[in-house]
Protein backbone atom coordinates (compact mmCIF):
# COMPACT_ATOMS: atom_id res chain seq x y z
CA UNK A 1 0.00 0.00 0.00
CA UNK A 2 1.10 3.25 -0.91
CA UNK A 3 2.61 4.95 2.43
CA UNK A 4 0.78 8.37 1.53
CA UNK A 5 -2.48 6.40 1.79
CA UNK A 6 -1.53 5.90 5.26
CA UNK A 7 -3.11 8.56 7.24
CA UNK A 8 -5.76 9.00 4.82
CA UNK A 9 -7.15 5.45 5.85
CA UNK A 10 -7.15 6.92 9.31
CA UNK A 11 -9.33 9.85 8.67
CA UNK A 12 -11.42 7.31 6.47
CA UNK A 13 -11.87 4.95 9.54
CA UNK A 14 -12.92 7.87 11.47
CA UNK A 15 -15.63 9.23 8.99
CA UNK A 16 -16.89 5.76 8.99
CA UNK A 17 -17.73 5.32 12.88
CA UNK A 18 -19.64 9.28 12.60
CA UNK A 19 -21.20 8.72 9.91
CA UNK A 20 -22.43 5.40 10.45
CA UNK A 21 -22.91 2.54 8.36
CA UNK A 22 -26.42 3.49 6.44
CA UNK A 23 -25.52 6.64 5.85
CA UNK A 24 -24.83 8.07 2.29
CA UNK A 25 -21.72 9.86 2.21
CA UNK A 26 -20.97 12.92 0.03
CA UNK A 27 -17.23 13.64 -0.91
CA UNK A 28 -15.89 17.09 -2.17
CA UNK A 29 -11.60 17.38 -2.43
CA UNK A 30 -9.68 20.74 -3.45
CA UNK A 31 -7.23 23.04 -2.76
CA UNK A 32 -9.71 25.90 -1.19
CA UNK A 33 -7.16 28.36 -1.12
CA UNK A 34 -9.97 31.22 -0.19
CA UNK A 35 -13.44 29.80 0.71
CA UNK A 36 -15.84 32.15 -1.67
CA UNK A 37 -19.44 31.92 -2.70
CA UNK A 38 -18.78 29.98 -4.98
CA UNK A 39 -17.54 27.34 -3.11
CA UNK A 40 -20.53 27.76 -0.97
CA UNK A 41 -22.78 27.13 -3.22
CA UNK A 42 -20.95 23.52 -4.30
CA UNK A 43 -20.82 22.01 -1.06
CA UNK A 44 -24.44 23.11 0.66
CA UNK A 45 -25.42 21.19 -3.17
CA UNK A 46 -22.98 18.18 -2.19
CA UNK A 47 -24.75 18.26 1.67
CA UNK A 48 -27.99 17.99 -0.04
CA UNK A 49 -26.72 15.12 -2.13
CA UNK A 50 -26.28 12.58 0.80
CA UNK A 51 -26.29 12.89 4.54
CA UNK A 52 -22.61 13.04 5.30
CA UNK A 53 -20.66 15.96 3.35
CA UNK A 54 -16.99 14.88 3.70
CA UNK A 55 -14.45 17.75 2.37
CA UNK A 56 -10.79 16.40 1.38
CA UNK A 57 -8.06 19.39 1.24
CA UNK A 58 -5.26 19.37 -0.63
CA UNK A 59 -2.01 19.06 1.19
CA UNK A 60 0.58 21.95 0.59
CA UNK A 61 2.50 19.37 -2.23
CA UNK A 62 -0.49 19.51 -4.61
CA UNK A 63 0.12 22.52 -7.39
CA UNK A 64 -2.14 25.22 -7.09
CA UNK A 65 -1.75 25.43 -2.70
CA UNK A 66 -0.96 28.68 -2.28
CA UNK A 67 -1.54 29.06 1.36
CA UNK A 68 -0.67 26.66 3.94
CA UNK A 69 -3.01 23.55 4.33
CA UNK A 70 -3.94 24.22 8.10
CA UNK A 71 -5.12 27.75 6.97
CA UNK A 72 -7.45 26.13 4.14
CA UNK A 73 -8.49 23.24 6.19
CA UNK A 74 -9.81 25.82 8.96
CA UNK A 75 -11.38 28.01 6.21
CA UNK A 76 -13.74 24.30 5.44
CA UNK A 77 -14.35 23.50 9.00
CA UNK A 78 -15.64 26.81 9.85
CA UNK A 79 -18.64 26.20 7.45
CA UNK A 80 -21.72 24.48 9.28
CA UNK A 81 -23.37 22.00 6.97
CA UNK A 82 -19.22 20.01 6.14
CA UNK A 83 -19.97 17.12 8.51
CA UNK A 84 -15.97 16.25 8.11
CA UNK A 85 -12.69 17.44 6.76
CA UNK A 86 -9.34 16.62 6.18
CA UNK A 87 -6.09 17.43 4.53
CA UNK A 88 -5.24 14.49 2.11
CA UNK A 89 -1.85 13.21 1.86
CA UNK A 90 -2.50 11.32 -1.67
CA UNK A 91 -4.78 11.29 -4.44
CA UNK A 92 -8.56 11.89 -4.79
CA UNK A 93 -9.13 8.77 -6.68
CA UNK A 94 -7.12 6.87 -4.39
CA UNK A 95 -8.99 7.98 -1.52
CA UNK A 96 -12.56 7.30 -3.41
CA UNK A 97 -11.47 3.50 -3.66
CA UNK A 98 -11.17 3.08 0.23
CA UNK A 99 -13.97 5.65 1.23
CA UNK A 100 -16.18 4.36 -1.30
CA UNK A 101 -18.91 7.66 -0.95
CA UNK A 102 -22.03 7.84 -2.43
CA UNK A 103 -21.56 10.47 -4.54
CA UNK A 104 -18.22 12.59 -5.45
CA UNK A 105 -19.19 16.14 -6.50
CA UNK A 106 -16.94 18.17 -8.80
CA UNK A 107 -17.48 22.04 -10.10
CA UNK A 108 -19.34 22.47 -13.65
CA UNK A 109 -15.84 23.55 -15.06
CA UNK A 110 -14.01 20.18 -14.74
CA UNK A 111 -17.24 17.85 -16.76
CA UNK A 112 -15.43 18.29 -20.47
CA UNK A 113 -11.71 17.42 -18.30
CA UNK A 114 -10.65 14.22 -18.03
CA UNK A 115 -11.37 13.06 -14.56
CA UNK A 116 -9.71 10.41 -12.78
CA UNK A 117 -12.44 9.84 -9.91
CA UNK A 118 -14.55 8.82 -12.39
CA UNK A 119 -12.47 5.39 -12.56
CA UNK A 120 -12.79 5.26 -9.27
CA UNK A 121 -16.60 5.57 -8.58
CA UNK A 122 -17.22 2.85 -11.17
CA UNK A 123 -15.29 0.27 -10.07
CA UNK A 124 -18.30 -0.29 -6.66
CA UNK A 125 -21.09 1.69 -8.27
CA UNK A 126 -20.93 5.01 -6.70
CA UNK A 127 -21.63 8.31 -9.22
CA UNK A 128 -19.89 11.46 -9.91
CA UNK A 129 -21.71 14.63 -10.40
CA UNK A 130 -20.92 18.25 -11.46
CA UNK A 131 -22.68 21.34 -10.14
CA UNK A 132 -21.68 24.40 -9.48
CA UNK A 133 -24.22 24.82 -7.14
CA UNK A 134 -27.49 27.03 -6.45
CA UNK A 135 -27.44 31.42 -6.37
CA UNK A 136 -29.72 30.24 -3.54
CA UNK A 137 -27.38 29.91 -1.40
CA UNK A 138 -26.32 33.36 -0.52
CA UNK A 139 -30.09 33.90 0.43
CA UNK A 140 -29.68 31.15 2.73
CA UNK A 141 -26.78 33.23 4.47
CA UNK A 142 -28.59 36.36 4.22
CA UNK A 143 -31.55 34.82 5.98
CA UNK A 144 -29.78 33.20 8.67
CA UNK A 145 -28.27 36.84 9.66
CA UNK A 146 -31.77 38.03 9.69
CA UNK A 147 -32.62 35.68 12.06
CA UNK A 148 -28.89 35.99 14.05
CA UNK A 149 -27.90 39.43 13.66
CA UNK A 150 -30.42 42.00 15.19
CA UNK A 151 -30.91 45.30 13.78
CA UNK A 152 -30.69 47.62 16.45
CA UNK A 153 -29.72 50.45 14.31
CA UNK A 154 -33.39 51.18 13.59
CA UNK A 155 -33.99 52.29 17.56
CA UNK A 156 -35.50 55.22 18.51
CA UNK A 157 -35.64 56.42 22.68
CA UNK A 158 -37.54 59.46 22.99
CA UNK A 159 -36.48 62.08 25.33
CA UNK A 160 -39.29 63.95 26.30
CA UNK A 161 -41.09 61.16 27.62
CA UNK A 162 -38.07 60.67 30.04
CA UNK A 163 -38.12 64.10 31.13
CA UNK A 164 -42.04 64.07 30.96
CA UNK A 165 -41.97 61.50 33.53
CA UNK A 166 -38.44 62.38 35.76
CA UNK A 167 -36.79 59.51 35.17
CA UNK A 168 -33.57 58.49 33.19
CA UNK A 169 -32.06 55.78 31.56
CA UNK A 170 -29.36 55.28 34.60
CA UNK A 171 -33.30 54.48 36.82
CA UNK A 172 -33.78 51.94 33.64
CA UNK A 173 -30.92 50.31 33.77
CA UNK A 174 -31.10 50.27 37.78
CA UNK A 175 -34.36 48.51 37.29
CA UNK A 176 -33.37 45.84 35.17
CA UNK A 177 -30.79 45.48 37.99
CA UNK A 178 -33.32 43.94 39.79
CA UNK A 179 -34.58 41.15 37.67
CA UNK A 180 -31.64 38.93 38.46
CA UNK A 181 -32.89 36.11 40.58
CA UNK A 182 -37.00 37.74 40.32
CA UNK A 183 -39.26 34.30 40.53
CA UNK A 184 -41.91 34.57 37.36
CA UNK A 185 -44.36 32.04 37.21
CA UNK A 186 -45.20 31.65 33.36
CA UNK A 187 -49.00 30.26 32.84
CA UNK A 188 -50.41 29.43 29.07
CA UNK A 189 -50.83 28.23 25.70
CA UNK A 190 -47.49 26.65 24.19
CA UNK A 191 -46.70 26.87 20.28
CA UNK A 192 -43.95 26.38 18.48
CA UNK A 193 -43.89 28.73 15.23
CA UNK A 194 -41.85 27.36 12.26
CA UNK A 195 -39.97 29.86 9.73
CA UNK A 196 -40.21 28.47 6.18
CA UNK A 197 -38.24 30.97 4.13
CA UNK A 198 -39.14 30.91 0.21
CA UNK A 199 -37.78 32.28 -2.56
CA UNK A 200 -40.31 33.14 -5.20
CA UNK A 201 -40.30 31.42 -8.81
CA UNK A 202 -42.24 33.20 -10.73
CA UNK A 203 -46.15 33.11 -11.54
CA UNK A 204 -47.73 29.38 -12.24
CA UNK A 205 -48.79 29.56 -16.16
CA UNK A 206 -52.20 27.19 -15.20
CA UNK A 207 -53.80 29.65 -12.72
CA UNK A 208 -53.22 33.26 -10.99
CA UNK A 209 -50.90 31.63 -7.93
CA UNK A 210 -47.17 32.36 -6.41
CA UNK A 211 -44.77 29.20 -6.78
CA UNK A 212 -42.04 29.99 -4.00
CA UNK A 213 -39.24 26.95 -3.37
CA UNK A 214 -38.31 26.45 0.34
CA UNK A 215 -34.55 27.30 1.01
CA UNK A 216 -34.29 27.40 5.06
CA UNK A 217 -36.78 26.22 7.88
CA UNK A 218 -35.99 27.07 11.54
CA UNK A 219 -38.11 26.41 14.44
CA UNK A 220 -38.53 28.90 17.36
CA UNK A 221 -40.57 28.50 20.45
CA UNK A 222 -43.61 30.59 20.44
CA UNK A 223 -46.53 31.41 22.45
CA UNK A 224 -46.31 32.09 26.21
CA UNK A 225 -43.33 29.60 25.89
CA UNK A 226 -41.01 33.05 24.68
CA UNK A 227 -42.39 34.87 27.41
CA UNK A 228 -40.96 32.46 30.12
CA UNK A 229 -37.97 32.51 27.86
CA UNK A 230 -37.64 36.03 27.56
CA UNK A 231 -38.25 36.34 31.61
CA UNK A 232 -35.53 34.07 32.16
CA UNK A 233 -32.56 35.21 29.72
CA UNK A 234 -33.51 38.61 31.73
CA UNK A 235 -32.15 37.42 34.65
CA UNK A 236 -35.53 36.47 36.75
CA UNK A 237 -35.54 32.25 37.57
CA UNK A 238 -38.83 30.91 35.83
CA UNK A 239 -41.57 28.07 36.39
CA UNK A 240 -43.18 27.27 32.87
CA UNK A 241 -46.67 25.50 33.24
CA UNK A 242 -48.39 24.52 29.92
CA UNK A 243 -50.02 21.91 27.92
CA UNK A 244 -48.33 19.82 25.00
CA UNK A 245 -48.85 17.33 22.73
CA UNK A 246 -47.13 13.91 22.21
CA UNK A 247 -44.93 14.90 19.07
CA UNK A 248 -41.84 15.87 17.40
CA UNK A 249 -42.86 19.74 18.01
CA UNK A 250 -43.14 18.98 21.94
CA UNK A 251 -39.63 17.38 21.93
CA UNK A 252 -38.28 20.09 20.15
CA UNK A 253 -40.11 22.70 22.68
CA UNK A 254 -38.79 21.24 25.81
CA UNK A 255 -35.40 21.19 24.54
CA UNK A 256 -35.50 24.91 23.97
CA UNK A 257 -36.50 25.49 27.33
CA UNK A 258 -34.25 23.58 29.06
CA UNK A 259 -31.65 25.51 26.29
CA UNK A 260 -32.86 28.83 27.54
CA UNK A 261 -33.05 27.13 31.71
CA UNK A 262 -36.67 27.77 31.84
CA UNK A 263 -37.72 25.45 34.46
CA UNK A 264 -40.80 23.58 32.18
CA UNK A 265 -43.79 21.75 33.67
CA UNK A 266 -46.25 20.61 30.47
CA UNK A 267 -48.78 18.15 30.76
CA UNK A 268 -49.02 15.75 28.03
CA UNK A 269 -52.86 16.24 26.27
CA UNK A 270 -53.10 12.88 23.98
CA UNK A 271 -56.56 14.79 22.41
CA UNK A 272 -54.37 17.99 20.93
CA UNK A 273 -50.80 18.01 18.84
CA UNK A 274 -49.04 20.38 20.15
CA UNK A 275 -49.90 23.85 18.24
CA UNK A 276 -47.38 24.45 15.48
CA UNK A 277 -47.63 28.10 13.45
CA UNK A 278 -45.69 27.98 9.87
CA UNK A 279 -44.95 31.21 8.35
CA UNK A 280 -43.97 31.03 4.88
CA UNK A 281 -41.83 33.65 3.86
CA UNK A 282 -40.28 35.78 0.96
CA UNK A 283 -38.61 38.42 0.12
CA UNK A 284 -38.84 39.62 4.03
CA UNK A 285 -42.98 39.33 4.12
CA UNK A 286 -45.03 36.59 5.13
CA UNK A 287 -46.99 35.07 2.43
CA UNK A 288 -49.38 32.70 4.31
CA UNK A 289 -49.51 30.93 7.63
CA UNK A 290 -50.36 27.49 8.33
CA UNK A 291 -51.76 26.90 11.91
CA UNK A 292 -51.82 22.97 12.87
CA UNK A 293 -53.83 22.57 16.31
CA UNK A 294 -57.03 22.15 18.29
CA UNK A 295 -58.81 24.59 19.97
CA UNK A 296 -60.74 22.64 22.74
CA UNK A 297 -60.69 23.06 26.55
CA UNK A 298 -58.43 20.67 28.34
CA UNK A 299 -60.42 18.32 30.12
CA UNK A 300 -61.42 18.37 34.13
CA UNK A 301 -59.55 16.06 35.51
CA UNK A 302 -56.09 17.26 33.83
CA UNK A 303 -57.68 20.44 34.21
CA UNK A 304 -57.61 20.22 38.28
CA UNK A 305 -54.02 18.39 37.87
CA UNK A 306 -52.89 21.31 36.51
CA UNK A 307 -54.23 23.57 38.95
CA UNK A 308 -53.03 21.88 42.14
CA UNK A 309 -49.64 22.12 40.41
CA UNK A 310 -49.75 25.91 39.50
CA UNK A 311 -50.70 26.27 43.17
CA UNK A 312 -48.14 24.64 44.71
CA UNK A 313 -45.39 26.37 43.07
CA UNK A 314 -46.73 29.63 44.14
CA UNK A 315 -45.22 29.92 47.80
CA UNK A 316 -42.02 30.49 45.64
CA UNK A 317 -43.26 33.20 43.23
CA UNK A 318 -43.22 36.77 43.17
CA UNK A 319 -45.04 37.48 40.13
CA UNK A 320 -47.75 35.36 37.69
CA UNK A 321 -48.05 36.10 34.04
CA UNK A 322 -50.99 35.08 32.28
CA UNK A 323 -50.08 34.43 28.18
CA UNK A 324 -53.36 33.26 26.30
CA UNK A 325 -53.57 32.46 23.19
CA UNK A 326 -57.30 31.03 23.96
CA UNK A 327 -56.13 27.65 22.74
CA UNK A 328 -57.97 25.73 25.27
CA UNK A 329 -54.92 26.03 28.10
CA UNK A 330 -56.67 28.35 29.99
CA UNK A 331 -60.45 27.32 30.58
CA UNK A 332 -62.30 29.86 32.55
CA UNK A 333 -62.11 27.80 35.61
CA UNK A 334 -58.55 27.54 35.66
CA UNK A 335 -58.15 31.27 35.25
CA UNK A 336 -60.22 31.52 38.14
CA UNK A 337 -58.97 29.26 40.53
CA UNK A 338 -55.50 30.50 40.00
CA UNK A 339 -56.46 34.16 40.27
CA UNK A 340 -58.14 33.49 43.33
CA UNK A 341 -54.81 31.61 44.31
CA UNK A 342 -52.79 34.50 43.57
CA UNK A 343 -55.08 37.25 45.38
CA UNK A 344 -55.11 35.10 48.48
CA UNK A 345 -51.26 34.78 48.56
CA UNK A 346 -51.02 38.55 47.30
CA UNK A 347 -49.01 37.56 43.94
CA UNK A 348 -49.35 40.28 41.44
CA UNK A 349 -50.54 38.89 38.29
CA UNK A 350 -50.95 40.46 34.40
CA UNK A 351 -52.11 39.14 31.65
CA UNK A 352 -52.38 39.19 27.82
CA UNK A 353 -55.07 37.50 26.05
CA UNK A 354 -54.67 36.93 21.84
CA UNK A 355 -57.54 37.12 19.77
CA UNK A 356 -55.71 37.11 15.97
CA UNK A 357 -56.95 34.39 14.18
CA UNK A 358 -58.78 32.88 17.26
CA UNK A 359 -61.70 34.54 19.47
CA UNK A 360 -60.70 35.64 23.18
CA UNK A 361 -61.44 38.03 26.04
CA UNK A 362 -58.75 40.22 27.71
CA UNK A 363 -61.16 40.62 30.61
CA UNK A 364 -61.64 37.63 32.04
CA UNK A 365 -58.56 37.93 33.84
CA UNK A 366 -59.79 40.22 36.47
CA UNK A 367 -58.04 42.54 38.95
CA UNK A 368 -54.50 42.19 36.96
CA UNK A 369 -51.88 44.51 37.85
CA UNK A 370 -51.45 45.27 34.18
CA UNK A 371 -53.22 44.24 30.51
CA UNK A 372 -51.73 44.81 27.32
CA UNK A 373 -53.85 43.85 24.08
CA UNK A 374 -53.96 45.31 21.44
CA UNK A 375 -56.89 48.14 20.24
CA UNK A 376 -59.01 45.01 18.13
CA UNK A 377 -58.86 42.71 21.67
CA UNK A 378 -60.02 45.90 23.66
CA UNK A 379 -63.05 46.19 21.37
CA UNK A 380 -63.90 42.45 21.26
CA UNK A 381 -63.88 42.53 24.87
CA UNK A 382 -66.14 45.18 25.38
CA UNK A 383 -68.02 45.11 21.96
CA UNK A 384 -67.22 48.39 20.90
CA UNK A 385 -65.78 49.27 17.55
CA UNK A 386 -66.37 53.37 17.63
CA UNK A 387 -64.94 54.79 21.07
CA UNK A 388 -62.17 56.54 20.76
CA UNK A 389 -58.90 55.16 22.31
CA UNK A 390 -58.88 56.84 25.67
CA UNK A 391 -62.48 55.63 26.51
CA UNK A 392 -62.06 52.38 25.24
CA UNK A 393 -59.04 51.73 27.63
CA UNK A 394 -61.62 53.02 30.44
CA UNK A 395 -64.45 50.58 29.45
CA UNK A 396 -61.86 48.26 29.36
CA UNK A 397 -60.52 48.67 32.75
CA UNK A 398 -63.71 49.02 34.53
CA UNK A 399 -64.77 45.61 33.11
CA UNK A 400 -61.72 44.05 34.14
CA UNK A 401 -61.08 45.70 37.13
CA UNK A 402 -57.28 45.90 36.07
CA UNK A 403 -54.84 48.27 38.00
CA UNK A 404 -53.05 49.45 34.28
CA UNK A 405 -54.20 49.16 30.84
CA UNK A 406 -51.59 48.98 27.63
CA UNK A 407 -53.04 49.53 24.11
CA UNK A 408 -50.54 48.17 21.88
CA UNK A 409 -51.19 50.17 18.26
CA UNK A 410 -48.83 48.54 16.16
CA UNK A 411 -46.87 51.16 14.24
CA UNK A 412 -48.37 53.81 15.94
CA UNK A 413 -47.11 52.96 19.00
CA UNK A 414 -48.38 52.14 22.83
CA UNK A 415 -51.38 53.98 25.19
CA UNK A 416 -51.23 53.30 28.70
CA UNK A 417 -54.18 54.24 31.12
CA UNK A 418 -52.58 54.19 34.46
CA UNK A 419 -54.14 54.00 38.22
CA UNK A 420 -53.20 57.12 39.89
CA UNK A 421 -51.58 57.17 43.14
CA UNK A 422 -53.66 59.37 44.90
CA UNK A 423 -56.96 57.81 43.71
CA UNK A 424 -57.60 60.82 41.60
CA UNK A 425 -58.01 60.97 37.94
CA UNK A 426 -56.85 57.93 35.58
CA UNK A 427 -53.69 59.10 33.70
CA UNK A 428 -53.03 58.46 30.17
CA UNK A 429 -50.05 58.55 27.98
CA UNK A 430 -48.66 57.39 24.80
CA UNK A 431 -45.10 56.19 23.13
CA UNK A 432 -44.30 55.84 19.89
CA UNK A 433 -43.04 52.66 18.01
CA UNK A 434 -39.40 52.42 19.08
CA UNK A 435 -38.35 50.04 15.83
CA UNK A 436 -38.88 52.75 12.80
CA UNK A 437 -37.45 49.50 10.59
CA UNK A 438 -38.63 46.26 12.08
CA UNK A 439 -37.76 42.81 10.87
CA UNK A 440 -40.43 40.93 11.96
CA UNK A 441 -43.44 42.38 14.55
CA UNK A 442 -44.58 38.75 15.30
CA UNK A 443 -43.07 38.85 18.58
CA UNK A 444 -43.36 42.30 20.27
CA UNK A 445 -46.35 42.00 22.71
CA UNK A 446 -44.84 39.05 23.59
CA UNK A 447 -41.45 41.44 24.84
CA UNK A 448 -43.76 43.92 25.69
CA UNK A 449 -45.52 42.00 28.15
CA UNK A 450 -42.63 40.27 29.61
CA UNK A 451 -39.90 43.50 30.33
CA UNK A 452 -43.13 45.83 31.26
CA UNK A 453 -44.82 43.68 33.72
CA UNK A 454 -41.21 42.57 35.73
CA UNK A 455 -40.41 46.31 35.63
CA UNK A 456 -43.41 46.32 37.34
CA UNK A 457 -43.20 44.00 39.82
CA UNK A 458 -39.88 45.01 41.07
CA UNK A 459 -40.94 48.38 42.09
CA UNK A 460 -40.73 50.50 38.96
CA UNK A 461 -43.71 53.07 38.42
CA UNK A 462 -45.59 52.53 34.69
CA UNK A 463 -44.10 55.25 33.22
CA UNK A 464 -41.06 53.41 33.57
CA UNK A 465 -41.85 50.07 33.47
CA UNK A 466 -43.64 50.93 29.50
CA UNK A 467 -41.14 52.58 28.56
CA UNK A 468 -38.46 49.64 29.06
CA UNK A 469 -40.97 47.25 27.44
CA UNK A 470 -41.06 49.64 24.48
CA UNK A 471 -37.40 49.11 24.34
CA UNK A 472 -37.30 45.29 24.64
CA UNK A 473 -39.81 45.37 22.11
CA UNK A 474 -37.87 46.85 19.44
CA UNK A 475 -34.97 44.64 20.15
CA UNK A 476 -37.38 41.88 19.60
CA UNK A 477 -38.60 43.10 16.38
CA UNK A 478 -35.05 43.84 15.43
CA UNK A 479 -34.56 40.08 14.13
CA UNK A 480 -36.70 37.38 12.26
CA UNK A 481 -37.98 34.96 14.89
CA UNK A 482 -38.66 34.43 18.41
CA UNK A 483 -35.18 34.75 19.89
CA UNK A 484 -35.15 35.27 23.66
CA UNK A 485 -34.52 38.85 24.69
CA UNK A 486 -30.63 39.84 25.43
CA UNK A 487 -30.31 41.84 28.61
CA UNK A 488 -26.94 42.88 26.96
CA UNK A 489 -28.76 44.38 23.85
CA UNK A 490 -31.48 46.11 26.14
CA UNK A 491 -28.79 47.54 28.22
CA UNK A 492 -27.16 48.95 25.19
CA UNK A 493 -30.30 50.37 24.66
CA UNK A 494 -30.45 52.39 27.86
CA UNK A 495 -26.96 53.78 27.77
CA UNK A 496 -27.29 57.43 28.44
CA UNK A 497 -28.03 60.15 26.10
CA UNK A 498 -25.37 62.27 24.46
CA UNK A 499 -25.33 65.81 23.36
CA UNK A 500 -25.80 64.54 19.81
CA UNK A 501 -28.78 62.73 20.68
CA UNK A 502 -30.37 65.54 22.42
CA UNK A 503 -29.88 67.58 19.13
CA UNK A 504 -31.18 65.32 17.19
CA UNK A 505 -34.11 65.21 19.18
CA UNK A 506 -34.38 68.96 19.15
CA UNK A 507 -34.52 68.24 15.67
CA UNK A 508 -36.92 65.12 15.80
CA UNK A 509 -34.69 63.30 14.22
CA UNK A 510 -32.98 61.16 16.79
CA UNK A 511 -32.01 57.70 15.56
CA UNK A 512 -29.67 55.40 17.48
């Protein structure tokens, strides 16, 4: 045996034992002297060829090397979807023969060249292909720093809010200060919301509709599962408790939260899958959504399980948020037994009730500390559609007895209608939209809810507490995806104003 074939059979003995012995291995050899798109685009095709994308580099004796192999090597291992690399010490053909892949891909520009793997491939079945790949593939990088990389850029703070209310951003950041350790107890509907990101086609010739071909599906956790996520990568130490089905998506959710050290209780419902929202994307808007799930109330008797073990967990709980998505997690009952539970042990409690696609009422949850819906679940709750803002946040809070009501407007911002200290007139106020360029709104009343209602419960007035929730909402909205808050991006956000910014404010034209 040739001795240069030596430590090649050692790599090869090693790819074997990860790859395993069904699996069909891909294999890719050059002298990558700078990884560029173009190389890129041939190996994500090769990983899509087979299940095992093995990447040979040329050792620094093969002409054409021009930098040194450890340098090229690290340039190959550095890219995600390679499974396994090494630097070669003989031929490509010779190394086919022992590996025996799968498939052996090649770029477009060697097919008319005489090519010695060829040989090799034949002689136990195995097939060589030539690609040069897919454009596709820089969208796929593009996307994935949409969903990495926020935007914060896009960040507005107003200042005359701040000096509306006497407060500054050294009180904000004193605040969040004060989640560290905070116990949240996290009660409601659990989805898990899948990205499907598209790139369009063209225009089907047979009838008026948009043919879009996937190109990169992530899964996020969704529902009031990111609030207890966001809660906990704040700093506060969070109990979970939700419903679930017996399925992939459940797996995949209770993974995440352990990821994010949410402490998870969810109570396997054989009746319901566990509720799974695809958004199918392109071009940075969402073309449809695809909701899989049930809708009915859990049953008594898991029903009272539940209960007794929301209850129990309360002797060690400072606050309780309430995150519906009225996806049959929160029966009326439940909601009050537990609020009951919560008055009697004097546990503030807030709550946010979703009525998008589904049917809910924000004021069922009565006596909350805070509510935050937006203007269409005000008027479903008190069936009216022609009040003006500021009276439909009173009819609102008289029917639900809350303590502080939050309109979330979308674009145009947040209203709050605020108990006053001193029992005199309600107070009302309004922010804009932090985010003048968001990414993706899907997940800011989620933030919103979240930042405002720990501000709250750790002492902070409303005026402050909405105004950091404004702020974690624009980080949220900042990225594609439900990605739990960073209290490192938020307290970027609240460094302290400059002399520029106050000019630019003068000017109303403060960006960040």
């Amino acid at each position: 045996m040739d001795s240069s074939l030596l430590s090649d059979i050692a790599e090869i003995t090693e790819i074997r034992a990860r790859a395993g012995a069904d699996a069909r291995v891909v294999f890719v050899a050059g002298n990558f002297n700078t990884v560029h798109p173009g190389h890129l685009r041939l190996l994500k095709f090769a990983s899509e060829c087979g299940d095992f994308l093995v990447v040979g580099v040329a050792g620094d004796h093969i002409p054409g090397a021009l930098l040194p192999a450890q340098l090229r090597f690290d340039g190959i291992t550095a890219i995600s979807f390679v499974n396994y690399a090494f630097v070669m010490t003989s031929a490509p053909e010779d190394i086919i023969r022992v590996l025996r892949p799968t498939v052996v891909v090649k770029g477009d520009e060697h097919e008319s060249k005489d090519n010695p793997e060829q040989a090799a491939v034949d002689e136990y079945g195995g097939k060589l292909m030539f690609s040069s790949g897919e454009m596709r593939f820089s969208s796929i990088d593009l996307l994935k720093r949409d969903i990495l990389e926020p935007n914060l850029g896009s960040i507005i703070r107003p200042q005359d809010y701040l000096d509306r209310h006497a407060f500054s951003m050294r009180d904000l950041r004193a605040i969040m200060e004060k989640f560290k350790g905070f116990r949240v107890a996290v009660i409601g509907d659990l989805i898990v919301d899948e990205y499907v990101s598209c790139e369009a086609l063209g225009m089907s010739q047979e009838d008026p509709t948009l043919v879009v071909t996937p190109i990169l599906q992530e899964r996020f956790i969704g529902g009031a599962g990111i609030v207890a996520s966001h809660a906990c990568t704040l700093g506060a130490e969070v109990s979970y408790f939700s419903v679930a089905g017996t399925d992939v998506a459940a797996d995949f959710a209770r993974e995440k939260l352990q990821e994010y050290k949410v402490t998870a209780t969810l109570f396997e419902d054989d009746s319901r899958p566990t509720t799974l929202k695809q958004r199918f994307r392109a071009a940075g808007k969402t073309l449809l959504r695809v909701s899989h799930l049930r809708q009915h109330d859990i049953e008594p008797r898991l029903a009272r399980r539940f209960i007794e073990k929301v209850k129990s967990s309360l002797a060690a709980c400072d606050l309780v948020i309430f995150s519906d998505f009225n996806y049959g997690c929160l029966p009326q009952a439940v909601v009050d037994e537990l609020i009951a539970a919560c008055v009697e042990r004097n546990i503030p409690f807030v709550a946010d009730s979703q009525s998008s696609s589904q049917m809910g009422d924000v004021s069922r949850f009565k006596g909350a500390m805070l509510l935050t819906p937006t203007e269409r679940e005000a008027r479903l709750a008190v069936r009216d559609y022609n009040a003006g803002l500021v009276v439909l946040a009173e009819q609102l809070r008289q029917q639900s007895r809350a303590d502080n009501i939050i309109l979330t407007l979308g674009a145009e911002g947040i209203l709050v209608h605020a108990k006053p200290e001193d029992n005199g007139d309600w107070l009302t106020d309004r922010l804009p939209a932090f985010n003048i360029s968001p990414k993706d709104t899907a997940g800011a009343g989620d933030s919103l809810l979240t930042c405002t209602s720990i501000a709250m419960a750790v002492g902070a007035d409303i005026w402050q507490s909405m105004y950091l929730g404004s702020i974690a909402a624009a980080c949220q909205i900042s990225r594609v995806g439900n990605i739990p808050l960073s209290s490192t991006d938020l307290m970027q956000e609240l460094k302290d104003f400059s002399i520029t910014d106050t000019l630019l404010a003068s000017s109303g034209q403060r960006k960040m």
